[in-house]
C-alpha atoms as a PDB file:
ATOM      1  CA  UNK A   1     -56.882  55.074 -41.110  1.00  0.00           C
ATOM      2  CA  UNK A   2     -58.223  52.066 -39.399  1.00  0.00           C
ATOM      3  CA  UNK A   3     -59.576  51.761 -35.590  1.00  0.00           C
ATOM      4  CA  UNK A   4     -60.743  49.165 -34.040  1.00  0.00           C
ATOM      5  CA  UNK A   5     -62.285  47.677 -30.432  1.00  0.00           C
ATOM      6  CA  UNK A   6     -63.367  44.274 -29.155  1.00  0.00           C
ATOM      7  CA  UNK A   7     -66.607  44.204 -27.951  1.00  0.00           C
ATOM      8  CA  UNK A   8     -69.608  41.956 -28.228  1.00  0.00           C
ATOM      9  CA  UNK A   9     -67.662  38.582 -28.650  1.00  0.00           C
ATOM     10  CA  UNK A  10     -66.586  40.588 -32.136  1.00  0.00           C
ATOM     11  CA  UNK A  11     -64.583  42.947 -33.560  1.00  0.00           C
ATOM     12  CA  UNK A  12     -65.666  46.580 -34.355  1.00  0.00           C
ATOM     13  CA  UNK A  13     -63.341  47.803 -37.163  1.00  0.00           C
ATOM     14  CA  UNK A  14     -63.701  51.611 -38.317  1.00  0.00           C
ATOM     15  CA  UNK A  15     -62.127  52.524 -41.178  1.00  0.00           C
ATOM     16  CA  UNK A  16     -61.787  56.084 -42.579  1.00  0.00           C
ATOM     17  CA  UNK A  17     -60.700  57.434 -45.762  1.00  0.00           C
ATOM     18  CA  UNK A  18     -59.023  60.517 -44.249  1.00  0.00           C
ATOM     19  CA  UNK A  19     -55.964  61.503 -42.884  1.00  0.00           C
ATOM     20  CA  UNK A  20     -57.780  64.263 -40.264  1.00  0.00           C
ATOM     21  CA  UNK A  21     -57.363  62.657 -36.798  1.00  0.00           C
ATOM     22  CA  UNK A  22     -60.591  61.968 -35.650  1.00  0.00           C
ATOM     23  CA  UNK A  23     -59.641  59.178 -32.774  1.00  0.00           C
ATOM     24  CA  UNK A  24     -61.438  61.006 -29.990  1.00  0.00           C
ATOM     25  CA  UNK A  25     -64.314  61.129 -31.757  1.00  0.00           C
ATOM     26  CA  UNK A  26     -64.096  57.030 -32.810  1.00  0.00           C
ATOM     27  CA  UNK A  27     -63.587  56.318 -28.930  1.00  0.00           C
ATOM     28  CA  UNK A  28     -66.287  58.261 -28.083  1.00  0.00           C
ATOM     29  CA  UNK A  29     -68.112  55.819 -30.715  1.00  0.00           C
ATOM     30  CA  UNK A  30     -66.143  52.905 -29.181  1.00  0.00           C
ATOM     31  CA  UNK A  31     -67.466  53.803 -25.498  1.00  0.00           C
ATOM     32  CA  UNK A  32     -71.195  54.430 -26.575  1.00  0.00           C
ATOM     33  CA  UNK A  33     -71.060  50.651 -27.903  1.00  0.00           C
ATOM     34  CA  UNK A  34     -69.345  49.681 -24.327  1.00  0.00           C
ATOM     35  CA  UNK A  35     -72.527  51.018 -22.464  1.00  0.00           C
ATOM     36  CA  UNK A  36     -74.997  49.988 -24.658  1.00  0.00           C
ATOM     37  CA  UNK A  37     -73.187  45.976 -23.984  1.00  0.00           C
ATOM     38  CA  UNK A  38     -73.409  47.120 -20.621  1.00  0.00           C
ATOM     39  CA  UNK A  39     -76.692  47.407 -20.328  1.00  0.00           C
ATOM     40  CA  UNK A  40     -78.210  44.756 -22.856  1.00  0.00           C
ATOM     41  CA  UNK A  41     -75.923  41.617 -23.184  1.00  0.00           C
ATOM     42  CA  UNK A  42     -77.672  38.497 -21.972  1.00  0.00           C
ATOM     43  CA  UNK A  43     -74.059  37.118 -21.202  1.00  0.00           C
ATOM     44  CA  UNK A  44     -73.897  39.950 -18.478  1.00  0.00           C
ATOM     45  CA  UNK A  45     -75.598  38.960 -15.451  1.00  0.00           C
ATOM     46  CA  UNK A  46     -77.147  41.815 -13.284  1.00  0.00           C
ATOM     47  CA  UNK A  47     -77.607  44.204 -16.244  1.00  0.00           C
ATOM     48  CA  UNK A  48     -80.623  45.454 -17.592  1.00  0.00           C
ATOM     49  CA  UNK A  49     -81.935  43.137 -19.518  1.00  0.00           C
ATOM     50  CA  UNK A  50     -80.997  40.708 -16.598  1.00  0.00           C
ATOM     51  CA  UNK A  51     -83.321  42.557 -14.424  1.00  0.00           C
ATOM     52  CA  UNK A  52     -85.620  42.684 -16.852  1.00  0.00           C
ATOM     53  CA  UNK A  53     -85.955  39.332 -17.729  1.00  0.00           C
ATOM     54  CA  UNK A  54     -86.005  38.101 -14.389  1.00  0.00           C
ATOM     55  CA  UNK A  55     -88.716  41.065 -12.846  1.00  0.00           C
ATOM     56  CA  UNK A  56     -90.627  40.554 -16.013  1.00  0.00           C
ATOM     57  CA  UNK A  57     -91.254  44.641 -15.834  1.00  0.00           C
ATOM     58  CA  UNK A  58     -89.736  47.795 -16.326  1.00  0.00           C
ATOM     59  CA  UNK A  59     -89.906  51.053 -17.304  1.00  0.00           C
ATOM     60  CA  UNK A  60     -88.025  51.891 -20.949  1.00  0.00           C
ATOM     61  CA  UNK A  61     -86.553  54.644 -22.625  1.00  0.00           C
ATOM     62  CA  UNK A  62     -86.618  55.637 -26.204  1.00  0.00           C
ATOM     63  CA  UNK A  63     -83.505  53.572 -27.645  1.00  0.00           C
ATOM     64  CA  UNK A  64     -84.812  50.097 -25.837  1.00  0.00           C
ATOM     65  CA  UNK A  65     -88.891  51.266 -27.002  1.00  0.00           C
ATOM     66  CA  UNK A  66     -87.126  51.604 -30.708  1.00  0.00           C
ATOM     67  CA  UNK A  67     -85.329  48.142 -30.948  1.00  0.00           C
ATOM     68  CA  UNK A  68     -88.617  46.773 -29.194  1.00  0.00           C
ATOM     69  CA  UNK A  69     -90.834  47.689 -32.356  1.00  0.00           C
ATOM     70  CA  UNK A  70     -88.717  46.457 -35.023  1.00  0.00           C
ATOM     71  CA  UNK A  71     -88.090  43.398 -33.384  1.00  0.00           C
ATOM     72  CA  UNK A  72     -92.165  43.470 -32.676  1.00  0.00           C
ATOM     73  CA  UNK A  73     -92.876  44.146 -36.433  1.00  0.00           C
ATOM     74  CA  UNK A  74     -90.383  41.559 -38.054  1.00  0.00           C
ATOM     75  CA  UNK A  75     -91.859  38.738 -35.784  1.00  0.00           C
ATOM     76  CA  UNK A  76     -95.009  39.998 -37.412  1.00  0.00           C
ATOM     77  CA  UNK A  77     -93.901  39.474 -40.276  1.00  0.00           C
ATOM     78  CA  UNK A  78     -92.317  35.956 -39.922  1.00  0.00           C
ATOM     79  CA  UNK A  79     -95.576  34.587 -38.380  1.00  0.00           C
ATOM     80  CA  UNK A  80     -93.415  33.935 -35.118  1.00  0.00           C
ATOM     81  CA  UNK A  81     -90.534  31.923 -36.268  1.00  0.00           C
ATOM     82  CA  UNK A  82     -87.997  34.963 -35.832  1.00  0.00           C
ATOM     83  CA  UNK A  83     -88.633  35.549 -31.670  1.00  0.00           C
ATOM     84  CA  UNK A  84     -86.991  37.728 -29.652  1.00  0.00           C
ATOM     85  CA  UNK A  85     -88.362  35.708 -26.612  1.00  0.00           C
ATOM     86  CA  UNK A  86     -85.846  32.655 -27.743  1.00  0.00           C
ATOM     87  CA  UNK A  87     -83.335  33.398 -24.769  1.00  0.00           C
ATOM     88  CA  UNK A  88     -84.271  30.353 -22.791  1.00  0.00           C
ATOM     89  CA  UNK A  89     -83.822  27.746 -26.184  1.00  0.00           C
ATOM     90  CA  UNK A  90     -80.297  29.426 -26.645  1.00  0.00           C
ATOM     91  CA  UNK A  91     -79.325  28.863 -22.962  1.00  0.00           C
ATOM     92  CA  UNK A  92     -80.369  25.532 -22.958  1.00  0.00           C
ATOM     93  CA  UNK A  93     -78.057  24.881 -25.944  1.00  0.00           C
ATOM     94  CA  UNK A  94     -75.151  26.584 -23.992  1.00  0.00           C
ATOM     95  CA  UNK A  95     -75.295  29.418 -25.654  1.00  0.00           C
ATOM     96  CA  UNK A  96     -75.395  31.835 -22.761  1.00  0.00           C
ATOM     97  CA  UNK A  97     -74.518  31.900 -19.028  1.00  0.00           C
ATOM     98  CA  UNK A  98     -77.368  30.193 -17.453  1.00  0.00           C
ATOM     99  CA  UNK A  99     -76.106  27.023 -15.374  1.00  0.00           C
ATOM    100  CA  UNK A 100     -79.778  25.724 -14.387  1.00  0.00           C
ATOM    101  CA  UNK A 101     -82.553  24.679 -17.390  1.00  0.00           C
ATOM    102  CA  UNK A 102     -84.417  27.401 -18.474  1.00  0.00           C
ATOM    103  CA  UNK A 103     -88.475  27.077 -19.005  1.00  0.00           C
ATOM    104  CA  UNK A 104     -88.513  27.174 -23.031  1.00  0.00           C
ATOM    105  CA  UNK A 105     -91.631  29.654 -23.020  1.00  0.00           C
ATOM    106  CA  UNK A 106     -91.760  31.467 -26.100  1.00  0.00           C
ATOM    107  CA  UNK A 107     -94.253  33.785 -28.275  1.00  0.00           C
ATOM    108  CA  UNK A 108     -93.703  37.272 -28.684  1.00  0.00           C
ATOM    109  CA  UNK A 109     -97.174  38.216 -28.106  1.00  0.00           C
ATOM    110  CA  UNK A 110     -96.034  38.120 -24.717  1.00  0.00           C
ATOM    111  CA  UNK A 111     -94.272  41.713 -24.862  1.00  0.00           C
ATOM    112  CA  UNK A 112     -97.060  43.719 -23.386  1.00  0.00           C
ATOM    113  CA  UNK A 113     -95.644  47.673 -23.815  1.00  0.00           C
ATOM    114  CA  UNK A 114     -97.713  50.542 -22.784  1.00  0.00           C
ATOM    115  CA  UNK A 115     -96.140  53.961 -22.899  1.00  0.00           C
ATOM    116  CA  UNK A 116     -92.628  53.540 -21.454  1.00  0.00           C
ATOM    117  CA  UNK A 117     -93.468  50.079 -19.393  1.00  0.00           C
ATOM    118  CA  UNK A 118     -92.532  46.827 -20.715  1.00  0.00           C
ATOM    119  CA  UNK A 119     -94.304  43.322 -18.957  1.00  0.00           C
ATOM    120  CA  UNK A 120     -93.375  39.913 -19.697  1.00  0.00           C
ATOM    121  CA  UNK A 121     -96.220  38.026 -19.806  1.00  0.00           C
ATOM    122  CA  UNK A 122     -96.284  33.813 -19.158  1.00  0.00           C
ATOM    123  CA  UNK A 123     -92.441  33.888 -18.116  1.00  0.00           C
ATOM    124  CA  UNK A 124     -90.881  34.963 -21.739  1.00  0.00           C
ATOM    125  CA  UNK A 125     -87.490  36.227 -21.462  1.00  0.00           C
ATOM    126  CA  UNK A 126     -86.043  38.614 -23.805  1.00  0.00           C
ATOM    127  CA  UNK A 127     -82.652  38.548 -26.262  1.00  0.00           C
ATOM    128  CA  UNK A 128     -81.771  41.353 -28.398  1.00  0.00           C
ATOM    129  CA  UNK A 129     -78.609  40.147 -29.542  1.00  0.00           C
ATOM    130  CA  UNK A 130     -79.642  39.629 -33.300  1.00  0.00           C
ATOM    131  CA  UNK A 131     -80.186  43.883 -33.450  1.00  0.00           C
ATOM    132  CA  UNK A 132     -78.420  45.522 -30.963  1.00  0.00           C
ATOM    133  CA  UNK A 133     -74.615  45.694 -31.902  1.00  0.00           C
ATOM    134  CA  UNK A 134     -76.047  46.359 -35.489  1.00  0.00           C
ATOM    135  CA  UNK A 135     -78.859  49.076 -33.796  1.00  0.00           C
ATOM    136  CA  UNK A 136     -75.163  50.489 -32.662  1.00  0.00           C
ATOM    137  CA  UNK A 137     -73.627  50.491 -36.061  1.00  0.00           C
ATOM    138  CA  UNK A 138     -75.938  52.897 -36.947  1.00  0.00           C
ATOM    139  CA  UNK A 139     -75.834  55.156 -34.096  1.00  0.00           C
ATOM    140  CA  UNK A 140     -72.179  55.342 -35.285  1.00  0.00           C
ATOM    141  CA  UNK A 141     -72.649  56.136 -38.424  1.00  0.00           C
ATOM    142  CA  UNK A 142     -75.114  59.060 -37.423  1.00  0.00           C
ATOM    143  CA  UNK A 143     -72.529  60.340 -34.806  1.00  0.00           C
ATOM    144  CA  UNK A 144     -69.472  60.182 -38.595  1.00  0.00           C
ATOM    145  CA  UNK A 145     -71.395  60.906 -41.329  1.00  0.00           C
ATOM    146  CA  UNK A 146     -71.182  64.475 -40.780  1.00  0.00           C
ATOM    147  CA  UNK A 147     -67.528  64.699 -39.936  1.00  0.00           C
ATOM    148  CA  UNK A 148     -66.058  62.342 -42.078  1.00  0.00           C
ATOM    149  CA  UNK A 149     -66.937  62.263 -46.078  1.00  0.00           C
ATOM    150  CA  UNK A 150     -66.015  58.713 -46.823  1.00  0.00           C
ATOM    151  CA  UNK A 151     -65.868  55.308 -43.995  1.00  0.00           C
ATOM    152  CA  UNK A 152     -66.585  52.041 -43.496  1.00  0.00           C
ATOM    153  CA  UNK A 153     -68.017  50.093 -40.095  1.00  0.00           C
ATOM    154  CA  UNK A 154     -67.450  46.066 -40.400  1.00  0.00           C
ATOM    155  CA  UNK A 155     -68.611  45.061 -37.116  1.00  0.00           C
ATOM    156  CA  UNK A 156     -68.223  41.050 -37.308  1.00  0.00           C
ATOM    157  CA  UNK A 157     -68.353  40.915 -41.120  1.00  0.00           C
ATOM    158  CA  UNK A 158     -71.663  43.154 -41.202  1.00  0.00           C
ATOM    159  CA  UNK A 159     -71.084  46.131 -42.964  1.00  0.00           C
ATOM    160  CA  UNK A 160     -72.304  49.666 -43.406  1.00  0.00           C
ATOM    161  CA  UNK A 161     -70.537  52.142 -45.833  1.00  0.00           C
ATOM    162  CA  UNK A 162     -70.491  55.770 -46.271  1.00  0.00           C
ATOM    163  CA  UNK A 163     -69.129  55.837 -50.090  1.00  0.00           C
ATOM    164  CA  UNK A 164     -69.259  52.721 -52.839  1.00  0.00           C
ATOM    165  CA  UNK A 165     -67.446  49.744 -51.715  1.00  0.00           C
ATOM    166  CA  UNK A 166     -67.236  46.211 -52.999  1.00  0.00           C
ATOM    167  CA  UNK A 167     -68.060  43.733 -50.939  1.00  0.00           C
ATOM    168  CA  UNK A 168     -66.941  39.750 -51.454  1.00  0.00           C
ATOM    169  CA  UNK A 169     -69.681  37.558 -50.785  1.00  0.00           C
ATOM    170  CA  UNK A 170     -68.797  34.222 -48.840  1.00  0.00           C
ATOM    171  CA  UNK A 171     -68.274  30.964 -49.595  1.00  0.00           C
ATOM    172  CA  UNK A 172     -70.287  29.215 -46.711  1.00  0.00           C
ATOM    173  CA  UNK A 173     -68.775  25.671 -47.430  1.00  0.00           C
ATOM    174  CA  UNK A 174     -65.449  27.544 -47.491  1.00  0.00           C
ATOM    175  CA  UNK A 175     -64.634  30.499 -45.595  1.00  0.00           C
ATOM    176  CA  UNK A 176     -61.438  30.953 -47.372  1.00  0.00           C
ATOM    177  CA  UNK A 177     -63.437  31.322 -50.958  1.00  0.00           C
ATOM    178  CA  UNK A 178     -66.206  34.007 -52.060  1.00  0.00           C
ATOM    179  CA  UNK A 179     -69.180  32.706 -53.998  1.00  0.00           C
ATOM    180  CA  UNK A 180     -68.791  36.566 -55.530  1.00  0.00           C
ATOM    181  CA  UNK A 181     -69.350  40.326 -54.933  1.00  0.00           C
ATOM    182  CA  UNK A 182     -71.701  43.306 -54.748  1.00  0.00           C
ATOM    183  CA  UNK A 183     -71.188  46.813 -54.758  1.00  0.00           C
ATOM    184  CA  UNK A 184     -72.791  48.583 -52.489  1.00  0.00           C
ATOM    185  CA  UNK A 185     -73.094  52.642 -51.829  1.00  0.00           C
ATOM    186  CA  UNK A 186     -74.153  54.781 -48.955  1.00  0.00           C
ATOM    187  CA  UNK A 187     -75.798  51.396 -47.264  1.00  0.00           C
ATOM    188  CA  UNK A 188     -75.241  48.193 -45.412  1.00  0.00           C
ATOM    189  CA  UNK A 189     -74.906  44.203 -45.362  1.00  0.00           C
ATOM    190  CA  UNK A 190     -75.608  41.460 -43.492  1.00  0.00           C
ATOM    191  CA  UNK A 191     -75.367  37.648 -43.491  1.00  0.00           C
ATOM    192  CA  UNK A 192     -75.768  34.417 -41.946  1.00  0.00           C
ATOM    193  CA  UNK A 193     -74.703  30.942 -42.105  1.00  0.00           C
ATOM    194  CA  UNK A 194     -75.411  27.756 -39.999  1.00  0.00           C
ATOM    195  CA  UNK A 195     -71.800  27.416 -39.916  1.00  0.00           C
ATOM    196  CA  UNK A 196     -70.604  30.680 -37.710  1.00  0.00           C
ATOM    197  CA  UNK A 197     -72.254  29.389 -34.149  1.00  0.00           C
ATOM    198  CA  UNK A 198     -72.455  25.714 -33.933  1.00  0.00           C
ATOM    199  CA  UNK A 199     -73.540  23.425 -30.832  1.00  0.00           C
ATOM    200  CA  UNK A 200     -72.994  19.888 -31.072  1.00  0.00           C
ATOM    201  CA  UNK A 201     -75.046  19.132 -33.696  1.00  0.00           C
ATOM    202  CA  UNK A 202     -76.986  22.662 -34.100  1.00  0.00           C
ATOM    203  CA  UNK A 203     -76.469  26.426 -35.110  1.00  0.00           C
ATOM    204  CA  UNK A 204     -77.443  29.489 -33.801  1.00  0.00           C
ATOM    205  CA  UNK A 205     -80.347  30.207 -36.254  1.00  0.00           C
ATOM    206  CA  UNK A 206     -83.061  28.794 -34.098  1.00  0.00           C
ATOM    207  CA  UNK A 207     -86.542  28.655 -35.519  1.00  0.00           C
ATOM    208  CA  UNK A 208     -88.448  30.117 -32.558  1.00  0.00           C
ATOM    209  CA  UNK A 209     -91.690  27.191 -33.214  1.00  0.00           C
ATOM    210  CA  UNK A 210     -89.864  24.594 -33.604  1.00  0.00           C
ATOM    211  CA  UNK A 211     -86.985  25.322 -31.343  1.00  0.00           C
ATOM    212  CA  UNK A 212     -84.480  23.465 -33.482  1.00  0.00           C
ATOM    213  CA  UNK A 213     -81.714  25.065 -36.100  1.00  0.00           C
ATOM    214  CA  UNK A 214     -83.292  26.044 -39.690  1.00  0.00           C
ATOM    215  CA  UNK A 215     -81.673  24.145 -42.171  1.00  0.00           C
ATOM    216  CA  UNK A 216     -83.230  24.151 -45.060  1.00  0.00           C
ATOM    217  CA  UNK A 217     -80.467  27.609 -46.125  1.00  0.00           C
ATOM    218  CA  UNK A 218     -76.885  27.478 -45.982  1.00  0.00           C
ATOM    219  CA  UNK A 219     -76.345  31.107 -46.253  1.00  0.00           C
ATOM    220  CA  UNK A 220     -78.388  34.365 -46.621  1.00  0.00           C
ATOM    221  CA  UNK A 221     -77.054  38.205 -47.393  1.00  0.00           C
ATOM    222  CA  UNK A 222     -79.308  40.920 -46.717  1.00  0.00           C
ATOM    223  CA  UNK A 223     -78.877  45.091 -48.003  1.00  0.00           C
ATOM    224  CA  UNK A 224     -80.556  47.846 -46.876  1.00  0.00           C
ATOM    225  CA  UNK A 225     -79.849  51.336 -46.122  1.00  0.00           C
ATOM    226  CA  UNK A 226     -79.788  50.772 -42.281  1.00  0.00           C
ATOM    227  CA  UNK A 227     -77.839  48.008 -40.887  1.00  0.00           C
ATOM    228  CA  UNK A 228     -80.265  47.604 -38.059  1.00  0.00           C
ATOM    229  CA  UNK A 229     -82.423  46.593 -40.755  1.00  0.00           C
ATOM    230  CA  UNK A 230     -80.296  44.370 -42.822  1.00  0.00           C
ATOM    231  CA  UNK A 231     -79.230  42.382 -39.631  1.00  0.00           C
ATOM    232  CA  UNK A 232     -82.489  41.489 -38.455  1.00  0.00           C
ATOM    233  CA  UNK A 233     -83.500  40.622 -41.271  1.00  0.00           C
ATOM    234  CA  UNK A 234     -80.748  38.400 -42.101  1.00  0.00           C
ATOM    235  CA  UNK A 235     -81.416  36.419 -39.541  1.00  0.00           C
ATOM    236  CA  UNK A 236     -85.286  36.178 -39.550  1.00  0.00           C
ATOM    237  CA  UNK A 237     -85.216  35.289 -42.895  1.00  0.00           C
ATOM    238  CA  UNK A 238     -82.631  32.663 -42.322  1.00  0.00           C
ATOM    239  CA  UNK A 239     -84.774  30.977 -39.701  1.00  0.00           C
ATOM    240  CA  UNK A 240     -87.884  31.131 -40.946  1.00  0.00           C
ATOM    241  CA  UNK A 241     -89.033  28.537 -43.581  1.00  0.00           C
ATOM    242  CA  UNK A 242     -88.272  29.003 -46.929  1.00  0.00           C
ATOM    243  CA  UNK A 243     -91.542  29.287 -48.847  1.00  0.00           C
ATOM    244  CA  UNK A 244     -92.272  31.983 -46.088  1.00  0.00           C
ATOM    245  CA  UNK A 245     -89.177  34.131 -45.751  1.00  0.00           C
ATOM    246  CA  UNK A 246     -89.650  34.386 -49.720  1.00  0.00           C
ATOM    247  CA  UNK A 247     -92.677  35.775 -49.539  1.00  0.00           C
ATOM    248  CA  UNK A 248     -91.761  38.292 -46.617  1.00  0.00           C
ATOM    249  CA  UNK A 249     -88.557  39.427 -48.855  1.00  0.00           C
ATOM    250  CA  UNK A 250     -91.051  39.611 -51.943  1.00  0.00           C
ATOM    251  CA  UNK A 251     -93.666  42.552 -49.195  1.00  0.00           C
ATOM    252  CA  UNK A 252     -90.813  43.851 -47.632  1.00  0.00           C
ATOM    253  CA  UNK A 253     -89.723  47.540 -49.562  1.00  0.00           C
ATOM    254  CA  UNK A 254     -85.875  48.350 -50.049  1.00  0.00           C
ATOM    255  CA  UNK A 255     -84.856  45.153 -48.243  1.00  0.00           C
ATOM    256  CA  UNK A 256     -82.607  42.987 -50.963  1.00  0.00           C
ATOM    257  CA  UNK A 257     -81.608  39.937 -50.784  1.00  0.00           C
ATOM    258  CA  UNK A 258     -79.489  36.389 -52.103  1.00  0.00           C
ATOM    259  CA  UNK A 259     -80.492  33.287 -50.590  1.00  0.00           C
ATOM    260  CA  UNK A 260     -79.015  30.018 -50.867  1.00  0.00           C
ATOM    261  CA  UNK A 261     -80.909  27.095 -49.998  1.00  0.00           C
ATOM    262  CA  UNK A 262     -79.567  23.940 -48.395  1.00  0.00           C
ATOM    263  CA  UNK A 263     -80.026  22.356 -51.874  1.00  0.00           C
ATOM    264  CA  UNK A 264     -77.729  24.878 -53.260  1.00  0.00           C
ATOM    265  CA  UNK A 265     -80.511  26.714 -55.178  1.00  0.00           C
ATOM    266  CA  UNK A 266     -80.167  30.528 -55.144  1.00  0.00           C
ATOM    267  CA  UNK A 267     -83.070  32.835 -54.950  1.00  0.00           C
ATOM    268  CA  UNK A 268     -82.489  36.394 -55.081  1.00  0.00           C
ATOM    269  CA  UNK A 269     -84.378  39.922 -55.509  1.00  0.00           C
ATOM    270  CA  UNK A 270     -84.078  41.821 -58.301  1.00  0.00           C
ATOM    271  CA  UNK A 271     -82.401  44.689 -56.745  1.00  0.00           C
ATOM    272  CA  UNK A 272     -79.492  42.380 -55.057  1.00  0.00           C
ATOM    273  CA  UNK A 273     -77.108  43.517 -57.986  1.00  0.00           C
ATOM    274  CA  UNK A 274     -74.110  41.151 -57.213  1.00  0.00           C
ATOM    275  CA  UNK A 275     -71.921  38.881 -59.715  1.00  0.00           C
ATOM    276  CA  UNK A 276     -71.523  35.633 -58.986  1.00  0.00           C
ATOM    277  CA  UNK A 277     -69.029  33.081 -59.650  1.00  0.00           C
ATOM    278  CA  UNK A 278     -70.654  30.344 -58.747  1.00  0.00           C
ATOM    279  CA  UNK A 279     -74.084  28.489 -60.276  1.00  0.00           C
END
């Protein structure tokens, strides 16, 4: 049985292998997501994250504190070039609602939180858009996994399974081709490719210190147990330069990986078990 909802600019799809009717349950899912777009979408002006970017303080609960740290400890990681404080690049690229030119201040040092207050320090806006839908897929999966044995979320072609599933693996010069497959159990996936968002002559994968698209990757898939984890880390890796985003894949535990380079070399982890038809 298959359910799904538009919501994010995507699709949520929800697919259970059971014939026990569990639709109240999925919309209660489906509404939790609604709320949580609600309240942290930077294309919805006057919601929290509005407020927050524009009083440059707030108090925070536990969810917001949550995404906040990972997001924190991955820019860590990256040296800066994944940025959570890249909201004013993107809606200067159109990418956004923002009419007027935004000041491109950036660095994620800027996040001051103490306790349950957040301050925005030298006029840094925030975006959570590369972890919050997946943060969600997650909280759906916790809300299933103990009512339902076997399931699937695809939320926009990331994906989180509660069973074994085989997953193809994109072509990103050809969306209509796979480059292969993995098999994945009890975990999640996540990619990017310079070729899903494009503006004029840029992409969506922004590296935060040079404010330009990375291009020096074509495509990147990510696994790990949490898709909160295998999103952000899709992209992070993605924008941040090669030699560097190896070496943060190489100290990273149970994160996985296949990268393909813009030169069409592939680098992947040892524990990224996928065939490939394609050298």
């Amino acid at each position: 049985m298959k359910y799904s909802h538009d919501c994010f600019g995507s699709s949520l799809h929800i697919t259970i292998s059971s014939w026990e009717d569990i639709s109240q349950l999925v919309q209660e899912c489906f509404k939790m997501v609604d709320l949580f777009e609600q309240k942290y979408s930077r294309f919805i002006d006057g919601n929290f994250l509005s407020e927050l970017n524009k009083n440059k303080s707030s108090q925070i609960d536990a969810e917001f504190l949550s995404i906040l740290k990972l997001c924190l400890k991955v820019s860590k990681l990256t040296k800066g070039y994944f940025d959570i404080t890249l909201l004013p690049v993107l809606e200067n690229l159109g990418y956004g609602i923002a009419v007027d030119t935004q000041n491109e201040s950036l660095w994620y040092e800027n996040i001051i939180i103490k306790d349950n207050t957040i301050n925005l320090k030298n006029e840094v806006s925030l975006d959570i858009w590369a972890i919050g839908k997946w943060y969600m897929v997650d909280k759906i999966y916790n809300v299933l996994k103990h009512k339902v044995e076997a399931f699937t979320i695809n939320f926009g072609w990331d994906i989180r399974v509660k069973w074994t599933q085989k997953i193809e693996l994109e072509d990103p010069a050809d969306r209509d081709k796979t480059i292969g497959n993995i098999e994945i159990s009890n975990a999640s996936i996540a990619s990017s490719a310079g070729n899903k968002r494009v503006f004029w002559s840029s992409h969506h994968l922004i590296n935060a210190k040079t404010k330009e698209s990375q291009n020096d990757k074509i495509a990147l898939y990510v696994t790990h147990k949490l898709s909160s984890f295998s999103d952000i880390f899709s992209t992070a890796l993605f924008v941040t330069p090669l030699e560097l985003s190896l070496k943060v894949l190489e100290q990273t535990p149970w994160l996985e990986a296949l990268i393909i380079a813009s030169d069409g070399v592939m680098y992947k982890s040892r524990w990224f078990n996928c065939n490939l038809n394609m050298k």
